[in-house]
N, C-alpha and C. Protein backbone atom coordinates (compact mmCIF):
# COMPACT_ATOMS: atom_id res chain seq x y z
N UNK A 1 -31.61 -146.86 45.13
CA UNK A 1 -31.02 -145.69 45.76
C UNK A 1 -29.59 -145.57 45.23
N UNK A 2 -28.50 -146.23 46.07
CA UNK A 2 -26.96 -145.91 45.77
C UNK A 2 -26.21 -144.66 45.30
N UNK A 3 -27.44 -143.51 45.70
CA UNK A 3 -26.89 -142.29 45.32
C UNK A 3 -26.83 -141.78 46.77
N UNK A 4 -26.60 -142.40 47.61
CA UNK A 4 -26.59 -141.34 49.05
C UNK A 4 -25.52 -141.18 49.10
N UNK A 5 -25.42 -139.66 49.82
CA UNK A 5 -23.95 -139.58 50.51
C UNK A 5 -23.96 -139.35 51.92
N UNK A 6 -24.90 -139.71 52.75
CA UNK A 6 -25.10 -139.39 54.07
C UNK A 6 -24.73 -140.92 54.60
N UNK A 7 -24.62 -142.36 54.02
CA UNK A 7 -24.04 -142.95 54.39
C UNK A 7 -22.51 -143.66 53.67
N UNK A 8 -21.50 -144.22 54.53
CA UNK A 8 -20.45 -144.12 54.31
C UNK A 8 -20.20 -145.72 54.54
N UNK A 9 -19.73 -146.17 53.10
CA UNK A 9 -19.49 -147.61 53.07
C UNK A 9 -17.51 -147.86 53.14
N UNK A 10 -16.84 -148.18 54.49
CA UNK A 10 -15.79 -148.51 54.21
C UNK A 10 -15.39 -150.02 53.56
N UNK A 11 -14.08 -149.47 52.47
CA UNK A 11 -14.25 -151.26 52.01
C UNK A 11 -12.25 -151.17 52.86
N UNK A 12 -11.60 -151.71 54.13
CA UNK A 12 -10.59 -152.73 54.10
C UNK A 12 -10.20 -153.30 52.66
N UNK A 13 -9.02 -152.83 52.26
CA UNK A 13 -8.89 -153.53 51.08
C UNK A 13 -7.01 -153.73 51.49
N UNK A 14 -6.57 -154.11 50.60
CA UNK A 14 -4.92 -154.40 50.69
C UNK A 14 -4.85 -155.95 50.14
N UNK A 15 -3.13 -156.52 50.14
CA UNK A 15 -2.99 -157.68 49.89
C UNK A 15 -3.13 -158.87 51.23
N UNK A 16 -3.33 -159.92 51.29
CA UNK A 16 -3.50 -160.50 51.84
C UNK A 16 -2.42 -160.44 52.79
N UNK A 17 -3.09 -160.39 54.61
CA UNK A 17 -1.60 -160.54 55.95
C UNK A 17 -1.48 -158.95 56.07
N UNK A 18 -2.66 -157.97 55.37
CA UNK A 18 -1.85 -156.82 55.50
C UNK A 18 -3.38 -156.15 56.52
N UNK A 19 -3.86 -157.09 57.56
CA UNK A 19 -4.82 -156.32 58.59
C UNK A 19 -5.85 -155.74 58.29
N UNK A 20 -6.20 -156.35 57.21
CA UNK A 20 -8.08 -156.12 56.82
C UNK A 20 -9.49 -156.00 57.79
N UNK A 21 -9.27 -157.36 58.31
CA UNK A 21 -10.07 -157.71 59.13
C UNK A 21 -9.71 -157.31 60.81
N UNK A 22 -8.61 -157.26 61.03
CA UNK A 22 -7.47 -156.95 62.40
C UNK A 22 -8.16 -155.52 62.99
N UNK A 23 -8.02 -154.45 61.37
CA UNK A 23 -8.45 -153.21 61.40
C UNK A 23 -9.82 -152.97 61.59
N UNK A 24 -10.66 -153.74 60.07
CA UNK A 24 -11.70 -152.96 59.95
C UNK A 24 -12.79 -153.37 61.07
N UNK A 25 -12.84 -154.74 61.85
CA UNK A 25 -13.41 -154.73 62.60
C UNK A 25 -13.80 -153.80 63.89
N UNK A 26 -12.27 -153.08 64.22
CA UNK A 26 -12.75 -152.52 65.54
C UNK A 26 -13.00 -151.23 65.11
N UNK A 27 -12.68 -151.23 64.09
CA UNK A 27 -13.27 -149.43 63.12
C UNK A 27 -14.71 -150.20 63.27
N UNK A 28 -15.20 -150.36 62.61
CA UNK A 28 -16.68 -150.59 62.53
C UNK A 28 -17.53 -150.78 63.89
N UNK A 29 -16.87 -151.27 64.91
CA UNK A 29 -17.66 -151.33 66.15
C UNK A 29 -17.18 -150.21 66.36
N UNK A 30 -16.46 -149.42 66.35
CA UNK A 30 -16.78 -148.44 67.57
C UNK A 30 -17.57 -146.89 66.55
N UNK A 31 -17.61 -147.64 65.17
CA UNK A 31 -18.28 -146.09 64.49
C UNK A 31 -19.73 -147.23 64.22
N UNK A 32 -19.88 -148.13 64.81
CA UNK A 32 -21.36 -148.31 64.65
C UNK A 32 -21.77 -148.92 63.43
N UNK A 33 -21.11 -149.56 62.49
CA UNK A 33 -21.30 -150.12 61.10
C UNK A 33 -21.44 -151.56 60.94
N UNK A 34 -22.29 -151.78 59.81
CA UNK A 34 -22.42 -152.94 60.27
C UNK A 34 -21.16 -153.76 59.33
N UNK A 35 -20.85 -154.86 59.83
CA UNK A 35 -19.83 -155.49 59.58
C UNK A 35 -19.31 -156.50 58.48
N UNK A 36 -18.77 -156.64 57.62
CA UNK A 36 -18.86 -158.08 57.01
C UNK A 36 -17.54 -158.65 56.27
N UNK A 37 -16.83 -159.64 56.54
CA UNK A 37 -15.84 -160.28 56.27
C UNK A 37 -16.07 -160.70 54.99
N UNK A 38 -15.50 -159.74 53.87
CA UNK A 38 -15.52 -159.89 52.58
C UNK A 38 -15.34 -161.70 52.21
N UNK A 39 -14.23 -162.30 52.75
CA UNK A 39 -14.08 -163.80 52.63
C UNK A 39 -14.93 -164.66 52.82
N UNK A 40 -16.23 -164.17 53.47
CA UNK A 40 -17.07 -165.98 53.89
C UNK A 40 -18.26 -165.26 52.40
N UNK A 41 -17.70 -164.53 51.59
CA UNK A 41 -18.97 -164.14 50.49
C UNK A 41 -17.86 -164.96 49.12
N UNK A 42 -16.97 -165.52 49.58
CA UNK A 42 -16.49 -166.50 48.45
C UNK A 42 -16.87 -167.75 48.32
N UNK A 43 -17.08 -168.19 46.92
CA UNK A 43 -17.86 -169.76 46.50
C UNK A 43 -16.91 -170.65 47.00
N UNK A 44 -17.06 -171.98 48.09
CA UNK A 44 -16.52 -172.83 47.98
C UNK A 44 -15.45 -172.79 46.46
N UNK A 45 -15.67 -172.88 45.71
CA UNK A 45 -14.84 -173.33 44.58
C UNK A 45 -13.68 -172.38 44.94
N UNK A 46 -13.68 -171.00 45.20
CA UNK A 46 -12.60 -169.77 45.44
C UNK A 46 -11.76 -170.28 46.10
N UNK A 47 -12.08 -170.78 47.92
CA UNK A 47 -11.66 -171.21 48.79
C UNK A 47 -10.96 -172.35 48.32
N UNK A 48 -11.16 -173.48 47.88
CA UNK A 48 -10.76 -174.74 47.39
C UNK A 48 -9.33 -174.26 46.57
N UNK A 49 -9.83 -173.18 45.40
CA UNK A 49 -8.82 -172.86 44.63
C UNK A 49 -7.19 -172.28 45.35
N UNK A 50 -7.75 -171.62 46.08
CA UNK A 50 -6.91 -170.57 46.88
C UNK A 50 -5.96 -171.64 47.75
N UNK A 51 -7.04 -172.23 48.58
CA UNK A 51 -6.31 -173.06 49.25
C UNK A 51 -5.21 -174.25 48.93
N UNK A 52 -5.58 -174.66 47.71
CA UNK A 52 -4.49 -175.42 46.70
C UNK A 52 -3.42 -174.41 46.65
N UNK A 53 -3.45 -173.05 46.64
CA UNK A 53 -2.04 -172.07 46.42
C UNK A 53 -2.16 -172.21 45.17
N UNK A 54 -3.32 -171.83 44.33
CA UNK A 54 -3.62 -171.32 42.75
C UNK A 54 -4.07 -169.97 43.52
N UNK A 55 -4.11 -169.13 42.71
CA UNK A 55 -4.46 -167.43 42.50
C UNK A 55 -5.52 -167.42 41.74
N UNK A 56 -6.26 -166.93 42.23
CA UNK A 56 -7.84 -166.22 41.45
C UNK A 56 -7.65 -165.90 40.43
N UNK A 57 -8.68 -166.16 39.47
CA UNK A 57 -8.37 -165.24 38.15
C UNK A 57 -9.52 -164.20 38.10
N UNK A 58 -9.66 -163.35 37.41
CA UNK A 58 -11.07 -162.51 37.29
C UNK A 58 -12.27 -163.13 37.45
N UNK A 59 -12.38 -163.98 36.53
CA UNK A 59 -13.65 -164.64 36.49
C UNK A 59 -13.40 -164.96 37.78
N UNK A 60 -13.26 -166.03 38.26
CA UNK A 60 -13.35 -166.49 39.52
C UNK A 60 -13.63 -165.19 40.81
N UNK A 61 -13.60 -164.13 40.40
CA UNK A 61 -13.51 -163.04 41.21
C UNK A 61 -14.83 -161.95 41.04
N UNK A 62 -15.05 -162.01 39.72
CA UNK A 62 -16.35 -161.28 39.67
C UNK A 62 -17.74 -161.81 40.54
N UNK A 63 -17.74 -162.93 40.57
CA UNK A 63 -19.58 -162.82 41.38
C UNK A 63 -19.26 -162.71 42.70
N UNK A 64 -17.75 -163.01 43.20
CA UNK A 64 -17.92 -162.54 44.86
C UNK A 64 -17.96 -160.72 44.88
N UNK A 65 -16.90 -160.32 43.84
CA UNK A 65 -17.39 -158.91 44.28
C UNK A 65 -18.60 -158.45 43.68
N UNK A 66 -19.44 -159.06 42.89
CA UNK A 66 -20.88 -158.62 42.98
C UNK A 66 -21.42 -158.80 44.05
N UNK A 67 -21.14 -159.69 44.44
CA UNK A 67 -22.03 -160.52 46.21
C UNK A 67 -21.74 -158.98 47.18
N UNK A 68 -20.44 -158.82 47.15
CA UNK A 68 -20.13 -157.81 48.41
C UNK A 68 -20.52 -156.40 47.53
N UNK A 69 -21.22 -155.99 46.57
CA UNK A 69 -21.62 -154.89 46.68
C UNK A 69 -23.05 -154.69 47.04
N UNK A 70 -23.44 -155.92 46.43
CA UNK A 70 -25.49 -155.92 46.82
C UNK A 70 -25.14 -155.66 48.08
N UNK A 71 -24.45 -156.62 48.65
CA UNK A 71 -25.01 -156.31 50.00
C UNK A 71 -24.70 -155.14 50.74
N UNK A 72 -23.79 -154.59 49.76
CA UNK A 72 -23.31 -152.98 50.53
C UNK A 72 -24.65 -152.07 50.11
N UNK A 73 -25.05 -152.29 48.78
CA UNK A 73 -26.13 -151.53 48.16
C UNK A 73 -27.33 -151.95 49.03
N UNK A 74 -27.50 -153.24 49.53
CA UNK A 74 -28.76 -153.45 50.45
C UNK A 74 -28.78 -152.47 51.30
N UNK A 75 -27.75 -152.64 52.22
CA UNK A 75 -27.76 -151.72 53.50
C UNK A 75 -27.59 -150.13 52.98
N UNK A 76 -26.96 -150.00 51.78
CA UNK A 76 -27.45 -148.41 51.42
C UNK A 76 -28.21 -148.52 51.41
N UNK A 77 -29.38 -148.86 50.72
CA UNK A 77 -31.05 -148.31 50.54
C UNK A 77 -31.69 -148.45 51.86
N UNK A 78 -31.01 -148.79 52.63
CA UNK A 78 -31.60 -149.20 54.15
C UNK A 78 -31.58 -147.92 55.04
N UNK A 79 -30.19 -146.95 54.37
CA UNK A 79 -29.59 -145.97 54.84
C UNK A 79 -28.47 -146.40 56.56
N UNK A 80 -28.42 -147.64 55.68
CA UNK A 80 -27.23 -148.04 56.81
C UNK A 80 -25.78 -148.05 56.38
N UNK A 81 -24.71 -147.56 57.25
CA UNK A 81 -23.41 -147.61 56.84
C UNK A 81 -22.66 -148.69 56.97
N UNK A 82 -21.69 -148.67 56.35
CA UNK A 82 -21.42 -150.63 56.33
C UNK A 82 -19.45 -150.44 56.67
N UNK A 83 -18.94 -151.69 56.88
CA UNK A 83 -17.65 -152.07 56.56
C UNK A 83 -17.14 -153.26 55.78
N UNK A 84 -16.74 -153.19 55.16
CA UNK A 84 -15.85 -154.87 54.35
C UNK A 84 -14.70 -154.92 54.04
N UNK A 85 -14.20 -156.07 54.58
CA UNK A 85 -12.73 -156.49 54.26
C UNK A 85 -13.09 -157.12 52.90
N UNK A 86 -12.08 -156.39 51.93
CA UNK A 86 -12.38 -157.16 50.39
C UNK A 86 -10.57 -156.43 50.17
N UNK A 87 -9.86 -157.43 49.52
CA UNK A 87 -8.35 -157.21 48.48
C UNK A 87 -8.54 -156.04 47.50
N UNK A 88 -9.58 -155.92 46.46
CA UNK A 88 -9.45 -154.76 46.01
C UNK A 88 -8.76 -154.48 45.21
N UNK A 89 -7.76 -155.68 44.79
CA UNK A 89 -6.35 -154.97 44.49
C UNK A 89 -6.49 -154.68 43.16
N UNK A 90 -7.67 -154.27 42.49
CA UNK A 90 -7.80 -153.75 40.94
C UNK A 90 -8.57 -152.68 41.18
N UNK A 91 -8.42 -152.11 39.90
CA UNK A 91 -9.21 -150.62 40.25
C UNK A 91 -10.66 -151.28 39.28
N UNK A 92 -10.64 -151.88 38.38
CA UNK A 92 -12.09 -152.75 38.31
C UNK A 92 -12.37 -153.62 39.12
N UNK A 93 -11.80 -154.05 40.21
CA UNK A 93 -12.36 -154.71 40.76
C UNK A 93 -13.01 -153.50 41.84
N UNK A 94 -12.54 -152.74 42.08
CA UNK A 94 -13.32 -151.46 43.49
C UNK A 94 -14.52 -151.12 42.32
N UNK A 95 -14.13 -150.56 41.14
CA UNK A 95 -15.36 -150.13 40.55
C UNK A 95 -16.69 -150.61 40.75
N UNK A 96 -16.25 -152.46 40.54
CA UNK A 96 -17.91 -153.06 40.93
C UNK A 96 -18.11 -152.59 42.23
N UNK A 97 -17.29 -153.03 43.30
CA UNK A 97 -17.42 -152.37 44.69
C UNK A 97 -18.15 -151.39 44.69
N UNK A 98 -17.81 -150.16 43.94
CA UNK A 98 -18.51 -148.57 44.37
C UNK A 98 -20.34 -148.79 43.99
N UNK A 99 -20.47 -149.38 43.03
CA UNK A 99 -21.81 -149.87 42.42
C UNK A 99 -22.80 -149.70 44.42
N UNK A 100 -21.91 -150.27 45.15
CA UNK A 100 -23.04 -150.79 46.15
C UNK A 100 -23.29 -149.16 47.14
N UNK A 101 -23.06 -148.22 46.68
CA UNK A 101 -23.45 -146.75 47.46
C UNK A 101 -22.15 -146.09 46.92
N UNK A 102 -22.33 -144.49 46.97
CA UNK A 102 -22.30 -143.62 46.53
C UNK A 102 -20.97 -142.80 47.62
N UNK A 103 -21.32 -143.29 49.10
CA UNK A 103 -20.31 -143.73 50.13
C UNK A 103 -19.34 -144.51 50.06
N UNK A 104 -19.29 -144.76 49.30
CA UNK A 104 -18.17 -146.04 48.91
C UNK A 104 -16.60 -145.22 49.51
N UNK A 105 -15.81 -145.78 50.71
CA UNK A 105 -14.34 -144.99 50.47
C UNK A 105 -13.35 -146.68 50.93
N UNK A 106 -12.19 -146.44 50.52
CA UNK A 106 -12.00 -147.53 50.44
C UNK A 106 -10.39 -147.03 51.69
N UNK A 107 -10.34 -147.74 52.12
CA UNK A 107 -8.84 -147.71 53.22
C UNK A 107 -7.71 -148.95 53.13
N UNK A 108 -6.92 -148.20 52.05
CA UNK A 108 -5.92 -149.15 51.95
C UNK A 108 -4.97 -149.66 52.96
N UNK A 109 -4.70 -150.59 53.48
CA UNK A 109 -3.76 -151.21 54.28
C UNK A 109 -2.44 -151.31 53.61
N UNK A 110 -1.28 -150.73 53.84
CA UNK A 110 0.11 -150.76 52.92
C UNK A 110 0.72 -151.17 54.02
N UNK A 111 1.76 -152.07 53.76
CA UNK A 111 3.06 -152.39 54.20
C UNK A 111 4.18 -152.80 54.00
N UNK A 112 5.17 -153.34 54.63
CA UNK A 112 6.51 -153.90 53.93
C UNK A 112 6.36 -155.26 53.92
N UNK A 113 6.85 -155.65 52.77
CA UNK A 113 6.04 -156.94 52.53
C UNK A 113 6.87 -158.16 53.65
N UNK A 114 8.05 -158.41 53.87
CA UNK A 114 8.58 -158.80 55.30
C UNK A 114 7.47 -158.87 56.40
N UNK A 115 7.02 -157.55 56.78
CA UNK A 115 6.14 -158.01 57.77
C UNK A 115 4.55 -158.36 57.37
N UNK A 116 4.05 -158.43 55.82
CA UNK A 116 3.13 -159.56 55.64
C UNK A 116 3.34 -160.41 56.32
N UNK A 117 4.45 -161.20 55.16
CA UNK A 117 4.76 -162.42 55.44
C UNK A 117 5.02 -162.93 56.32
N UNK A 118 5.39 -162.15 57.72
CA UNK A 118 5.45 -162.74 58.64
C UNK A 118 3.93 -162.86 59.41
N UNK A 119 3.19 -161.99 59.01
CA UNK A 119 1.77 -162.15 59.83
C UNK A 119 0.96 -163.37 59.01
N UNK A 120 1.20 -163.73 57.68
CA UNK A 120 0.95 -164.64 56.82
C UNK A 120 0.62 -165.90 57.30
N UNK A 121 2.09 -166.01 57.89
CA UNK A 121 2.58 -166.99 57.93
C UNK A 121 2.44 -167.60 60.00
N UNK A 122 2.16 -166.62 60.71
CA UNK A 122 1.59 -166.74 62.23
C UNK A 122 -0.14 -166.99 62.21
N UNK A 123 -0.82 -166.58 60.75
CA UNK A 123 -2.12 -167.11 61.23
C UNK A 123 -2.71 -168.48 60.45
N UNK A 124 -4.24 -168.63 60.64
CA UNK A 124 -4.71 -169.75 60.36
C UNK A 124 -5.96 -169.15 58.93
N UNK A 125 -5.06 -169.47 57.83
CA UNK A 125 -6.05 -168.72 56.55
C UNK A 125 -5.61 -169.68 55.61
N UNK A 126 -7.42 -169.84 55.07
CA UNK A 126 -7.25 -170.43 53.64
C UNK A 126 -5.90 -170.07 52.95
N UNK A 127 -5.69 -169.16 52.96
CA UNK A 127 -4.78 -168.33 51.78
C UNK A 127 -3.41 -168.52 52.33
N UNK A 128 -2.49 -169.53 51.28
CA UNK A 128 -1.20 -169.46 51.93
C UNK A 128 -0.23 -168.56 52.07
N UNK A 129 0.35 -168.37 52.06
CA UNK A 129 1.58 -166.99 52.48
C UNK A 129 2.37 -167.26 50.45
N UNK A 130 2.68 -168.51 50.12
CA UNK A 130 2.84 -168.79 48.93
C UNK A 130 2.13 -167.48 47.68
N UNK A 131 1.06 -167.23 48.10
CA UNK A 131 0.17 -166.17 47.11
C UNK A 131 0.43 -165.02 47.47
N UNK A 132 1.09 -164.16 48.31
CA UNK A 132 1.30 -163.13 48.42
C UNK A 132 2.09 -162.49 47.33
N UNK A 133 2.47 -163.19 46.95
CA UNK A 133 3.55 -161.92 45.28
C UNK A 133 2.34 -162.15 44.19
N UNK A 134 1.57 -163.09 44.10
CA UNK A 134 0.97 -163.01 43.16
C UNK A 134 0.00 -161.82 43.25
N UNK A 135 -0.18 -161.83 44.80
CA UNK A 135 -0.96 -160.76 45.04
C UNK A 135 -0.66 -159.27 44.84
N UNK A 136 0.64 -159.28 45.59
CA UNK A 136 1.64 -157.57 45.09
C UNK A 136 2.10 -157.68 43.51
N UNK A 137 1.63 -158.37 42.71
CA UNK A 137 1.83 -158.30 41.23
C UNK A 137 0.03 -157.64 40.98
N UNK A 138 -0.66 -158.18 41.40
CA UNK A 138 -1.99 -157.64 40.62
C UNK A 138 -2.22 -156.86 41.65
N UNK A 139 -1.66 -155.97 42.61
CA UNK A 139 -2.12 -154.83 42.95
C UNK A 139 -1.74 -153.29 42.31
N UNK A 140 -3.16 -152.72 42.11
CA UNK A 140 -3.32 -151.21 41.67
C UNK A 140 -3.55 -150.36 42.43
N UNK A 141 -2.52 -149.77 43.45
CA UNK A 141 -2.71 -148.61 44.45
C UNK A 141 -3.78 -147.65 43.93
N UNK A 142 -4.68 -147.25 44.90
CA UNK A 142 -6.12 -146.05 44.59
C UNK A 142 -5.11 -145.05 43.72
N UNK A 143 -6.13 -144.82 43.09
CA UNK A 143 -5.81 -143.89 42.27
C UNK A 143 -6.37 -142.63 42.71
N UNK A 144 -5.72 -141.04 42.15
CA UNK A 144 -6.30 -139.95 42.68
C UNK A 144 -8.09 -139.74 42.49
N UNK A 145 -8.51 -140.08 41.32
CA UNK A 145 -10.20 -139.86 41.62
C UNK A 145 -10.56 -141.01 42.19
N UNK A 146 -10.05 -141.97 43.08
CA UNK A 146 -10.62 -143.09 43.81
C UNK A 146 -10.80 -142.60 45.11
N UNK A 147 -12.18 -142.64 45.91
CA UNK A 147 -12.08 -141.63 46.89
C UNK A 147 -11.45 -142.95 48.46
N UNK A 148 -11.04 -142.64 48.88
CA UNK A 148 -9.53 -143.44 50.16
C UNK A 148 -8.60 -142.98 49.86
N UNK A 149 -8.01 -143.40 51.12
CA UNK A 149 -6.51 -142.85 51.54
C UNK A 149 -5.77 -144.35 51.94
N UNK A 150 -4.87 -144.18 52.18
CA UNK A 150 -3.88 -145.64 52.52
C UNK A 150 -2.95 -145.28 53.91
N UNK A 151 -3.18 -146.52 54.71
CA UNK A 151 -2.49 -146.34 55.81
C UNK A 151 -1.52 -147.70 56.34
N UNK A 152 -0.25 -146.96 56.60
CA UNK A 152 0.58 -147.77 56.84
C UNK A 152 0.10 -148.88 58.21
N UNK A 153 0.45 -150.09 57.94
CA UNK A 153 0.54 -151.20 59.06
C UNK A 153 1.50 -151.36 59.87
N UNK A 154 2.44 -150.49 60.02
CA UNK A 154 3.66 -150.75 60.67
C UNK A 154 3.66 -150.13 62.25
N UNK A 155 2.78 -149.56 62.54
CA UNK A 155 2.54 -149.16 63.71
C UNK A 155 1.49 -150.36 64.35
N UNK A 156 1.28 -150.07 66.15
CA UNK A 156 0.70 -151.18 66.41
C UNK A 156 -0.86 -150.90 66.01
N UNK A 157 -1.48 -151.86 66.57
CA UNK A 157 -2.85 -151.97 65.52
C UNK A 157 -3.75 -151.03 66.45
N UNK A 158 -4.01 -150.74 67.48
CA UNK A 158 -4.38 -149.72 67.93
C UNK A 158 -4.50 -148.31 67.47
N UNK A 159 -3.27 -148.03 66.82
CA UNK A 159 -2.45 -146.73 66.15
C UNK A 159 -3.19 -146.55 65.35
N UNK A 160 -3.02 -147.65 63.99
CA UNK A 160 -3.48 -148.03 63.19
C UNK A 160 -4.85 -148.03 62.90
N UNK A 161 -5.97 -148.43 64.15
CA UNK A 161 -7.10 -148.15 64.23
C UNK A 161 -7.75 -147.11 64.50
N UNK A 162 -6.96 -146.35 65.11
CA UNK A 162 -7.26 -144.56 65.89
C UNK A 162 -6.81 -143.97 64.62
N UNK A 163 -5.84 -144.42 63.56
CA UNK A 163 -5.67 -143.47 62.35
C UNK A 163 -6.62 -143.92 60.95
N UNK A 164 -7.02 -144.72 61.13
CA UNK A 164 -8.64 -144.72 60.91
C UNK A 164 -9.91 -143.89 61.08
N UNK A 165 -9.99 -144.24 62.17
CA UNK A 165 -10.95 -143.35 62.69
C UNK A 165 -10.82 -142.11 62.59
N UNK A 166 -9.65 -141.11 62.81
CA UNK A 166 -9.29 -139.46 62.39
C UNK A 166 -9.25 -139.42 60.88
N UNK A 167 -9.23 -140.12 60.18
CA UNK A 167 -9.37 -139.78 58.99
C UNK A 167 -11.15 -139.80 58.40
N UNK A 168 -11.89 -140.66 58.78
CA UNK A 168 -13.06 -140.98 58.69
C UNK A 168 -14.39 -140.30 59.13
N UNK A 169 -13.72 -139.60 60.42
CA UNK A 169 -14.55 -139.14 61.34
C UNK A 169 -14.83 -137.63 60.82
């Protein structure tokens, strides 16, 4: 299939600390989607890497975002709508992404990097707060034929989630 447009795959994308998961979760429960934390579709080896405070390289990055599009493409052919927290932060890396439906929109999380780092650095993640520039170095803001919009984190997450949803809906 992956040619529908009657269902709508959001991908959470941004740099790491910037409310992927914070967001896309309660977007997805209350529009009914099914859910999936782009991170537990990484190989042990990713996690290991990351967690040392080394940075991904491509390779190391391509079969998880193949992983998270099948399974976006599963639930397209299912004609189910989906959500995933995935970084994103390449425009080849969304490309494989779009592969998994035709719905594909992606909702960037932007912020000031100060208050990353401070959310970084208050939770409990593989990923140290250390990788965050490496991360705002390999990020490629959507581009105009990339279909998403980007929404600031600086409001509370509620806000944040209701300006979600009006854009989506």
């Amino acid at each position: 299939m992956g040619d529908r447009t009657d269902v709508l795959h959001l991908v959470f994308m941004g740099v790491a600390g910037s409310g992927k998961s914070a967001v896309g979760r309660p977007v997805a429960d209350r529009l009914g989607l099914e859910f999936a934390e782009g991170d537990d579709f990484h190989p042990q080896a990713n996690v290991d890497k990351m967690s040392s405070g080394r940075p991904l390289t491509d390779d190391d990055r391509w079969p998880w975002l193949r992983a998270l599009a099948e399974w976006t493409r599963e639930h397209d052919a299912a004609g189910r709508s989906t959500a995933i927290t995935c970084s994103a932060l390449k425009r080849s890396y969304r490309d494989v992404l779009r592969r998994g439906g035709a719905g594909t929109c992606f909702v960037h999380l932007t912020g000031d990097k100060g208050v990353i780092l401070q959310r970084m650095q208050a939770r409990e993640h593989f990923m140290p707060p250390t990788l965050l520039e490496s991360q705002l170095d390999t990020l490629q803001p959507l581009q105009d034929d990339e279909r998403g919009f980007c929404v600031d984190i600086a409001d509370p997450l509620d806000v944040v989630v209701d300006t979600v949803l009006g854009r989506v809906s």
